[in-house]
PDB file of N, CA and C in Angstrom:
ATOM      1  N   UNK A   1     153.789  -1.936 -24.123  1.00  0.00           N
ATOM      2  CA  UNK A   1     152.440  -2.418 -23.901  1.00  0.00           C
ATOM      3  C   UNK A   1     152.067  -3.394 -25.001  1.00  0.00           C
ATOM      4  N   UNK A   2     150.848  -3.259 -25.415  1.00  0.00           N
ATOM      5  CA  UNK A   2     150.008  -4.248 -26.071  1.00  0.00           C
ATOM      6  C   UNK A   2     150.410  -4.035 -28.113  1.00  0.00           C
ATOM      7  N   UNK A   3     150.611  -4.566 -28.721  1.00  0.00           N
ATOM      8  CA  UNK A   3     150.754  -3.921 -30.372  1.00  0.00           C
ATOM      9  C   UNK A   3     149.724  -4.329 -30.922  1.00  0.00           C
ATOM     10  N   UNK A   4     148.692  -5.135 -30.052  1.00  0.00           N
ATOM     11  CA  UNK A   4     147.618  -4.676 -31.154  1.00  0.00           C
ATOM     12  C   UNK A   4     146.145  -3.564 -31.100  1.00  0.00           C
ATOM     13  N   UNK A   5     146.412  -3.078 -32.127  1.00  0.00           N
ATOM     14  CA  UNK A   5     145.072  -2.100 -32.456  1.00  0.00           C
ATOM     15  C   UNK A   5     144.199  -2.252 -31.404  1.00  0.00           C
ATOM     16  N   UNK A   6     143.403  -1.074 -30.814  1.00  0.00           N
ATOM     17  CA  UNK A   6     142.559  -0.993 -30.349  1.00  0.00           C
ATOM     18  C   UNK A   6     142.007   0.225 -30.743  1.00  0.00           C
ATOM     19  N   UNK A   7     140.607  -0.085 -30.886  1.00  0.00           N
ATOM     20  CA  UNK A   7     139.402   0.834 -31.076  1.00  0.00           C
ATOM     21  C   UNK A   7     139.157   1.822 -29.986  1.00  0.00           C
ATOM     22  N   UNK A   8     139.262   3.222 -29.684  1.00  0.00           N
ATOM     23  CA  UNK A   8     139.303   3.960 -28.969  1.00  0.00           C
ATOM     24  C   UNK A   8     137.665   4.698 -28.810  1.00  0.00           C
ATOM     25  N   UNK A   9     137.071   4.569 -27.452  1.00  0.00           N
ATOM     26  CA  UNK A   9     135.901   4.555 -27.423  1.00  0.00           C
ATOM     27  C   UNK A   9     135.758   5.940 -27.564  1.00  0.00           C
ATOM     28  N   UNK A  10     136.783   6.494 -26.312  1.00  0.00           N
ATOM     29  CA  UNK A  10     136.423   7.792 -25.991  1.00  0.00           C
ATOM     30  C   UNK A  10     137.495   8.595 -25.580  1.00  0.00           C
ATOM     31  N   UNK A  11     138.112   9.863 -25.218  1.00  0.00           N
ATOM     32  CA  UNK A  11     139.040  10.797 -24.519  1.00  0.00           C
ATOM     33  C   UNK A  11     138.214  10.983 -23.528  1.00  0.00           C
ATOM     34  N   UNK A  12     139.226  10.787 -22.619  1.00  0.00           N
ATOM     35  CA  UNK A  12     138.790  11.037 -20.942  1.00  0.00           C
ATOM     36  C   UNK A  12     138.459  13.113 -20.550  1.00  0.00           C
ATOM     37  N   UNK A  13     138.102  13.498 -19.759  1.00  0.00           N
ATOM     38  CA  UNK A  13     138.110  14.569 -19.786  1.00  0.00           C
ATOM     39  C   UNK A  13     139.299  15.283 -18.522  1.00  0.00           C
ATOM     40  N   UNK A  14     139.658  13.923 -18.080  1.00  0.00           N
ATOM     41  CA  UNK A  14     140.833  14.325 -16.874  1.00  0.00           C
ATOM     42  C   UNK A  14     142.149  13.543 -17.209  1.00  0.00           C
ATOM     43  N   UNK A  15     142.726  13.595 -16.319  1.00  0.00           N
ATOM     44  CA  UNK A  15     144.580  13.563 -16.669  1.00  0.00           C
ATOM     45  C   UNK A  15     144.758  12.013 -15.678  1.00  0.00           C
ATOM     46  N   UNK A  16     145.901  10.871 -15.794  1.00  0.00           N
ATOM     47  CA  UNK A  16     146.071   9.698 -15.563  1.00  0.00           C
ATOM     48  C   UNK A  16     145.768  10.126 -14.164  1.00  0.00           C
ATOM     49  N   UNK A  17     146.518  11.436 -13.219  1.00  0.00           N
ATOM     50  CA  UNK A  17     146.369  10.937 -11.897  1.00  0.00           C
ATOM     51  C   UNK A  17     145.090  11.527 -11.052  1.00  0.00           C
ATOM     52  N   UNK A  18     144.084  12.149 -11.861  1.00  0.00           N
ATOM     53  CA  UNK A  18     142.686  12.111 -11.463  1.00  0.00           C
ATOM     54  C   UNK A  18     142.061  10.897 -11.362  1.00  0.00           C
ATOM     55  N   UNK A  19     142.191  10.466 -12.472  1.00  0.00           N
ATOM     56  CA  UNK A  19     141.044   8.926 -12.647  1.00  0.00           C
ATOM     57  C   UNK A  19     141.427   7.635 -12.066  1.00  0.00           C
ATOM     58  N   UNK A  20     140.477   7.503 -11.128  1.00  0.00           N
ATOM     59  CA  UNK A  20     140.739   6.129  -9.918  1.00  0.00           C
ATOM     60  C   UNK A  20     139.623   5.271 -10.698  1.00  0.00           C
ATOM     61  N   UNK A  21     140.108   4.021 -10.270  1.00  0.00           N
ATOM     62  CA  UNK A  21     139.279   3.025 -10.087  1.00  0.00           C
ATOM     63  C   UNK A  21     139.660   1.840  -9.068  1.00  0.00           C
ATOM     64  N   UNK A  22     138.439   0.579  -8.725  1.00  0.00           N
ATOM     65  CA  UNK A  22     138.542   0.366  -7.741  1.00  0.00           C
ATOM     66  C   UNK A  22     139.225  -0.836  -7.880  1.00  0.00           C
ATOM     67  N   UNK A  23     140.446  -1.486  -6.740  1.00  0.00           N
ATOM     68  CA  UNK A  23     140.933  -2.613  -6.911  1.00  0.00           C
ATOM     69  C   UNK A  23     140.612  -3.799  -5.896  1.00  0.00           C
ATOM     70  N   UNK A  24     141.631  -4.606  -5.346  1.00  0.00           N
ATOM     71  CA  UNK A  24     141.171  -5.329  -4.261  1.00  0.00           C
ATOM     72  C   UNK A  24     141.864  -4.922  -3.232  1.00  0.00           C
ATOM     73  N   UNK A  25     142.967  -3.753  -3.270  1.00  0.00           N
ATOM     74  CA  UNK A  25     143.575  -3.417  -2.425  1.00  0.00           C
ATOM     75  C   UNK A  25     142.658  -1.935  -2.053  1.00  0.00           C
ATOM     76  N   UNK A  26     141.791  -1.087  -2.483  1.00  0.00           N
ATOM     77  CA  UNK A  26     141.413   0.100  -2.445  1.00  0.00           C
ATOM     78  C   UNK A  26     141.286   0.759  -4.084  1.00  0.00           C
ATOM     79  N   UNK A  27     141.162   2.005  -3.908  1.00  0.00           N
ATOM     80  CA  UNK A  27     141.304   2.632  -5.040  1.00  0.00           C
ATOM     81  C   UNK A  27     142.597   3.056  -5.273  1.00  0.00           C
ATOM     82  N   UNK A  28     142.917   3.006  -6.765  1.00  0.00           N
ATOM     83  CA  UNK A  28     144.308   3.671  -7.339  1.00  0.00           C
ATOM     84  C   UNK A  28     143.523   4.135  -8.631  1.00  0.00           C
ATOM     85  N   UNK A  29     144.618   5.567  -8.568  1.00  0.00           N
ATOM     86  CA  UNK A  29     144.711   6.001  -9.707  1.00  0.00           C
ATOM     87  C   UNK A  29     145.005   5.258 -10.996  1.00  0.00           C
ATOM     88  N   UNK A  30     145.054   5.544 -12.256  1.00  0.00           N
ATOM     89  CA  UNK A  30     145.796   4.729 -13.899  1.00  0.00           C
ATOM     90  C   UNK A  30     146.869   5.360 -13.816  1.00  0.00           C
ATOM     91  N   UNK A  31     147.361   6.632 -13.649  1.00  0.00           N
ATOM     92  CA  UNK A  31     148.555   6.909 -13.458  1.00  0.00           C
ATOM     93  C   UNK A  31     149.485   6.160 -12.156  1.00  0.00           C
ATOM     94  N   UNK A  32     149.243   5.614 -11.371  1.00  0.00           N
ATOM     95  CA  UNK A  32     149.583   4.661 -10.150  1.00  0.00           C
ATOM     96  C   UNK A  32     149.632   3.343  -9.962  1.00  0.00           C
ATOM     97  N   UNK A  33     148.694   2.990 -11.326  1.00  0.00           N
ATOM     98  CA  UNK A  33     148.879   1.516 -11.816  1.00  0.00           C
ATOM     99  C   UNK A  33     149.750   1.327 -12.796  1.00  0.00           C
ATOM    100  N   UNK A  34     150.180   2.072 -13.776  1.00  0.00           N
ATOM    101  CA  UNK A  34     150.852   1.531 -14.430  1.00  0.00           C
ATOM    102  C   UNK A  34     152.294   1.973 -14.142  1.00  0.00           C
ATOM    103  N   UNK A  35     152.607   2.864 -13.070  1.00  0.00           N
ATOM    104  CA  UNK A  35     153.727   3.092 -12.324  1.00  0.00           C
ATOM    105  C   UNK A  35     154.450   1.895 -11.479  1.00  0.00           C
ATOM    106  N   UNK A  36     153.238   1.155 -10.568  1.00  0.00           N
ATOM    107  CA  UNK A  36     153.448   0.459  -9.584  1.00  0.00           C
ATOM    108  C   UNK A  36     153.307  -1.220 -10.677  1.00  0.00           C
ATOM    109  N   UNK A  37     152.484  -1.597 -11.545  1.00  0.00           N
ATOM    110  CA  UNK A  37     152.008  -2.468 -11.857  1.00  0.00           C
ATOM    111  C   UNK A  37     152.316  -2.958 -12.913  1.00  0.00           C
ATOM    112  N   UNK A  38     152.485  -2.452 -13.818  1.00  0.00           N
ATOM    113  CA  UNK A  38     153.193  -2.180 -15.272  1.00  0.00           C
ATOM    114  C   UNK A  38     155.000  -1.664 -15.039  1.00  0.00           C
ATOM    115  N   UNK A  39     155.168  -1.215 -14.273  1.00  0.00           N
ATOM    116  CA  UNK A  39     156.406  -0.811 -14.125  1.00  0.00           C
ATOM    117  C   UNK A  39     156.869   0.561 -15.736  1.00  0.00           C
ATOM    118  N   UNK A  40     155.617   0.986 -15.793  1.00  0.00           N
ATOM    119  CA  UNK A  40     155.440   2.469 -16.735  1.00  0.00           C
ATOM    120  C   UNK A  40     155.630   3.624 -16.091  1.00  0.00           C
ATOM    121  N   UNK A  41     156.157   4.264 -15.389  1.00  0.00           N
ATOM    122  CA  UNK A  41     156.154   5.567 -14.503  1.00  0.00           C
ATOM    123  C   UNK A  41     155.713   6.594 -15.538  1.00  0.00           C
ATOM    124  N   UNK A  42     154.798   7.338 -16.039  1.00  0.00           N
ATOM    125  CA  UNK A  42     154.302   8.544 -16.779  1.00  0.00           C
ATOM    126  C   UNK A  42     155.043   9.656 -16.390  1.00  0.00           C
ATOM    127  N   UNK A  43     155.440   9.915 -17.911  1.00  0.00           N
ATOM    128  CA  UNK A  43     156.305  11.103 -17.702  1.00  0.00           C
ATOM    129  C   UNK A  43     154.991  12.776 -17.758  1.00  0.00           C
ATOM    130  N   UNK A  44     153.682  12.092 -18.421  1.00  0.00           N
ATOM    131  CA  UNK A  44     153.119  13.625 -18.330  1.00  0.00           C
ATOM    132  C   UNK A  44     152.279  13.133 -17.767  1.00  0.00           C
ATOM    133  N   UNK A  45     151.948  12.556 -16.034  1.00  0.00           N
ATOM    134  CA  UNK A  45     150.932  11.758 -15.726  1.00  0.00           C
ATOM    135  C   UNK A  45     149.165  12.939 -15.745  1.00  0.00           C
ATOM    136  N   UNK A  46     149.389  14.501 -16.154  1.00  0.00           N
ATOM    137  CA  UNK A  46     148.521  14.924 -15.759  1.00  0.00           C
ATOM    138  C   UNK A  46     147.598  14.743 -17.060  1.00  0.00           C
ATOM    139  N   UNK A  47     148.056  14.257 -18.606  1.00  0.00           N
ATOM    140  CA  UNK A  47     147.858  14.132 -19.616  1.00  0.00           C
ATOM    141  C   UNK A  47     146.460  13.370 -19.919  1.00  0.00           C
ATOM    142  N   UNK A  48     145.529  13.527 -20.847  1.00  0.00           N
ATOM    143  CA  UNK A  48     144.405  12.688 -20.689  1.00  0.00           C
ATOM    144  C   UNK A  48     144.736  11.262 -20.380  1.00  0.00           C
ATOM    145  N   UNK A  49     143.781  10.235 -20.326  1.00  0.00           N
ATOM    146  CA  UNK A  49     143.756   8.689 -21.479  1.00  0.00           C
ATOM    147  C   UNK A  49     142.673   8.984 -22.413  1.00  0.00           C
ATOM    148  N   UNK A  50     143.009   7.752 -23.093  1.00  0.00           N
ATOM    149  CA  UNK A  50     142.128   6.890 -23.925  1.00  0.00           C
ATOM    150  C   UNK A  50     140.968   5.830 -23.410  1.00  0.00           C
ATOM    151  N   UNK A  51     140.185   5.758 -23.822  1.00  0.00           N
ATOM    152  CA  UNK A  51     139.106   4.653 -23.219  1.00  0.00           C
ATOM    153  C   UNK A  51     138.387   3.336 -24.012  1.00  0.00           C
ATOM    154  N   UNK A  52     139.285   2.422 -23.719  1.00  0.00           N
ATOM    155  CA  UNK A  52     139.087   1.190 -24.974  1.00  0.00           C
ATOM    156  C   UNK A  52     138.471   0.213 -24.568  1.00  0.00           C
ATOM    157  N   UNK A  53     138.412  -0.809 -25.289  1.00  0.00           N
ATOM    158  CA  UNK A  53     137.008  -2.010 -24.950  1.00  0.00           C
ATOM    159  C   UNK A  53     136.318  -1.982 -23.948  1.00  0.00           C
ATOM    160  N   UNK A  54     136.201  -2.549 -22.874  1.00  0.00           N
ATOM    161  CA  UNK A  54     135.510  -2.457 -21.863  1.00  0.00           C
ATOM    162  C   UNK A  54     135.668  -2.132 -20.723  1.00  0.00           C
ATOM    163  N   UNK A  55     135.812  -0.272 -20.956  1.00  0.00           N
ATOM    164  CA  UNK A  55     136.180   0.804 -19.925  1.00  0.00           C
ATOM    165  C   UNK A  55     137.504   0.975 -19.619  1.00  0.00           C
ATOM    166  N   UNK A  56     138.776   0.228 -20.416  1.00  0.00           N
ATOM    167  CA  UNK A  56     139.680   0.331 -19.537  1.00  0.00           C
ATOM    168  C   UNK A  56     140.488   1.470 -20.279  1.00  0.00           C
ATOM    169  N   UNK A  57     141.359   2.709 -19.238  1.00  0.00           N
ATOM    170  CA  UNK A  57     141.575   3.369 -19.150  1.00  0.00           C
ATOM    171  C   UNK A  57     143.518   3.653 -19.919  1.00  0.00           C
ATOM    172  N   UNK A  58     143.905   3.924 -20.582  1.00  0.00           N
ATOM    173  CA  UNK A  58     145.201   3.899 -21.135  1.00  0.00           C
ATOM    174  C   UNK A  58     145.970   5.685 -21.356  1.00  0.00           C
ATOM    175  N   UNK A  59     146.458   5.998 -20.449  1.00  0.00           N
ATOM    176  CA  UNK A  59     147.176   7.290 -20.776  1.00  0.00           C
ATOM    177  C   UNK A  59     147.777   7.463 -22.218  1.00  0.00           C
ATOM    178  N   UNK A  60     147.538   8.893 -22.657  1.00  0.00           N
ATOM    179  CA  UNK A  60     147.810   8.930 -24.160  1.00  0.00           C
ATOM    180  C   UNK A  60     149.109   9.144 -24.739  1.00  0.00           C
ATOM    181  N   UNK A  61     149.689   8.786 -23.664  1.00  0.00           N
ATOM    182  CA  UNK A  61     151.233   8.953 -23.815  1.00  0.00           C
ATOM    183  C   UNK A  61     151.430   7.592 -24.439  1.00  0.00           C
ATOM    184  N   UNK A  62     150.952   6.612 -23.712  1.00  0.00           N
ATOM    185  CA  UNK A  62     151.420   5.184 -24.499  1.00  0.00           C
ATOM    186  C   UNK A  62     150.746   4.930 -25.535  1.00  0.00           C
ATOM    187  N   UNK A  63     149.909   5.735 -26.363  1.00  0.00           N
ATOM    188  CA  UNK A  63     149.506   5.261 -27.579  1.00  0.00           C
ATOM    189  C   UNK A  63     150.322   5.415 -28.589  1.00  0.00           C
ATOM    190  N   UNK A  64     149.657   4.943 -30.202  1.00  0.00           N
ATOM    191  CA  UNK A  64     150.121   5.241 -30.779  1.00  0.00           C
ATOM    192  C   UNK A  64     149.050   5.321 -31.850  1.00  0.00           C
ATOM    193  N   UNK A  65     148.965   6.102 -33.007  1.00  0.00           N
ATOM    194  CA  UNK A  65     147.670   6.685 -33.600  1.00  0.00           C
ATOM    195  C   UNK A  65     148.684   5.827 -35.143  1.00  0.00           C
ATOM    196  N   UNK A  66     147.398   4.924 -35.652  1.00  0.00           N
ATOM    197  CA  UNK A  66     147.541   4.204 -36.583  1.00  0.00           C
ATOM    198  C   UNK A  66     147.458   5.237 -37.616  1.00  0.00           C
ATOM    199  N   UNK A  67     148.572   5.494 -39.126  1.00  0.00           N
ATOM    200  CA  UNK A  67     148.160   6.476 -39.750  1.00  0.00           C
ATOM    201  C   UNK A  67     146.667   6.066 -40.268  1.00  0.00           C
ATOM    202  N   UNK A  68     146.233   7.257 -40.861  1.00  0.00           N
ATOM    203  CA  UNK A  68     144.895   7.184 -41.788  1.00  0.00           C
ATOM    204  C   UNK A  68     143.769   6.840 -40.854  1.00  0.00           C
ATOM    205  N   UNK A  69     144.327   7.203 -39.619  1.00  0.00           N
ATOM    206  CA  UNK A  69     142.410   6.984 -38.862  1.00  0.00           C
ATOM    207  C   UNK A  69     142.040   8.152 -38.573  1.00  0.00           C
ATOM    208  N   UNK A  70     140.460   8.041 -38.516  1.00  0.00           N
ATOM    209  CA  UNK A  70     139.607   9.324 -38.047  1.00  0.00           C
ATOM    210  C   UNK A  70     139.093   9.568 -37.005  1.00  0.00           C
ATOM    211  N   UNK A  71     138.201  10.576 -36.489  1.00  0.00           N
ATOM    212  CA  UNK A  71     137.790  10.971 -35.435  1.00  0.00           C
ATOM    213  C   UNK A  71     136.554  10.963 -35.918  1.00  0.00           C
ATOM    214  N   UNK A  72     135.494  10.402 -35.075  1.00  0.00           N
ATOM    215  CA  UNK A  72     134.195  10.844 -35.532  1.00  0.00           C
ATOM    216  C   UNK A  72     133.268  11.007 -34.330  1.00  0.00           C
ATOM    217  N   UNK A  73     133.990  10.503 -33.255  1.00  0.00           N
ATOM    218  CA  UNK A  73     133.158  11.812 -32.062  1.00  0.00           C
ATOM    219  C   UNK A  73     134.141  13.389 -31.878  1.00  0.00           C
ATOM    220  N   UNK A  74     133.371  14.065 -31.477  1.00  0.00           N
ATOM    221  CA  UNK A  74     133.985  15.177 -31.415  1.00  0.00           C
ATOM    222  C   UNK A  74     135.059  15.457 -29.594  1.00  0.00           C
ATOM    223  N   UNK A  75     136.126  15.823 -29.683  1.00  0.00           N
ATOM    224  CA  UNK A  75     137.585  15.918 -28.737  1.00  0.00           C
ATOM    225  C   UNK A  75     137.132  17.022 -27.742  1.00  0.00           C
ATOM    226  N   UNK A  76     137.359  16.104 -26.929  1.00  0.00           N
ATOM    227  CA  UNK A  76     137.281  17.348 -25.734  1.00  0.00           C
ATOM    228  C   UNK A  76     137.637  18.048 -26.048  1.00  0.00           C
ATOM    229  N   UNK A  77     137.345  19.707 -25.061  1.00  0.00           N
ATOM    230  CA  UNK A  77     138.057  20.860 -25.229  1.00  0.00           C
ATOM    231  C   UNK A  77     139.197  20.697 -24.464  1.00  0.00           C
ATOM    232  N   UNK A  78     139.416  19.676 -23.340  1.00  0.00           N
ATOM    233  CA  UNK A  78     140.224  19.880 -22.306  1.00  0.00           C
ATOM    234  C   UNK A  78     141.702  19.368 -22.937  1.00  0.00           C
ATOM    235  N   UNK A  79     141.325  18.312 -24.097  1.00  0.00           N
ATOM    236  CA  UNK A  79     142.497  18.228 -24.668  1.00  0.00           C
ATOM    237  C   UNK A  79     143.555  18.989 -25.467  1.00  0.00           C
ATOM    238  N   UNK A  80     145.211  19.454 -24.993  1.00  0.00           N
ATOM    239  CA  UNK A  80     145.665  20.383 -25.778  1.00  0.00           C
ATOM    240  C   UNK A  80     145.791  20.308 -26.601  1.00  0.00           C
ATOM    241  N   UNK A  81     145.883  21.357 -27.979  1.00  0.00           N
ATOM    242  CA  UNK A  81     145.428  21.220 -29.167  1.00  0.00           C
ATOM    243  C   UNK A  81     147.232  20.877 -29.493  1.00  0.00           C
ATOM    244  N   UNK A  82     148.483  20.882 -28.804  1.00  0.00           N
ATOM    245  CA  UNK A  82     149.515  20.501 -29.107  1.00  0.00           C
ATOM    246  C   UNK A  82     149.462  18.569 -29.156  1.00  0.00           C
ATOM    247  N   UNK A  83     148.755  18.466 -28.223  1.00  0.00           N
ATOM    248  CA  UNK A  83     148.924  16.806 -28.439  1.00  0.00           C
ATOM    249  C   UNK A  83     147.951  16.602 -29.888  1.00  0.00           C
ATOM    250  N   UNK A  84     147.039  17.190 -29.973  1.00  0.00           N
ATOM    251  CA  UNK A  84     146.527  16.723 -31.248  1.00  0.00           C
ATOM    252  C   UNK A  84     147.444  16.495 -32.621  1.00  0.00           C
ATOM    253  N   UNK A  85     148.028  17.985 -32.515  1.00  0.00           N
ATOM    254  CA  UNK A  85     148.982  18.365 -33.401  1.00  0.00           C
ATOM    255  C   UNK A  85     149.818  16.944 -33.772  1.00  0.00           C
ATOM    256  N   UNK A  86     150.314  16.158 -32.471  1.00  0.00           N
ATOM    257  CA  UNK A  86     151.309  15.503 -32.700  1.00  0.00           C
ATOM    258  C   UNK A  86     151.046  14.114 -32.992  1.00  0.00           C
ATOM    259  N   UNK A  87     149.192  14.112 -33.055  1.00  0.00           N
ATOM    260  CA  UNK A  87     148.581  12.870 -33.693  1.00  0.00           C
ATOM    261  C   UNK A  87     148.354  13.405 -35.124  1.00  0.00           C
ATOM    262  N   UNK A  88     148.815  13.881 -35.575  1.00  0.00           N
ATOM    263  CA  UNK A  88     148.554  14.295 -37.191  1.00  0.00           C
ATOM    264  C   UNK A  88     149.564  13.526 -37.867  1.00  0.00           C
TER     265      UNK A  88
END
């Protein structure tokens, strides 16, 4: 994907293949776009995203957590506390 930094607005409270949005073909899932579109197939598509500049949606599998950053809204509960773990 992209290498540069992005500011992470928010954690989603659902997994890539819950969250649709709308295209010109219908609605698709983010887990279905970046399968079909990106040519990314998600290996944990039920896994949150991330939510960066202006709304757009990034499964947290393709991130990558810059060392030395913080959290200063507070993490869903829905997120497992193992993926956190593995942003430490």
């Amino acid at each position: 994907m992209s290498e540069t930094p992005r500011v992470v607005k928010k954690i989603t409270q659902h997994g890539a293949n819950d969250l649709v949005f709308e295209t010109q073909e219908g609605l698709l899932s983010v887990a279905r776009y970046f399968a079909q579109k990106r040519n990314l197939p998600l290996q944990y598509p039920d896994n949150v995203c991330v939510e960066v500049g202006a709304g757009a949606l990034i499964p947290i599998e393709l991130c990558e957590v810059i060392p030395g950053q913080i959290v200063r809204k507070q993490i869903p509960v829905s997120v497992p506390s193992g993926l956190l773990r593995m942003c430490n």
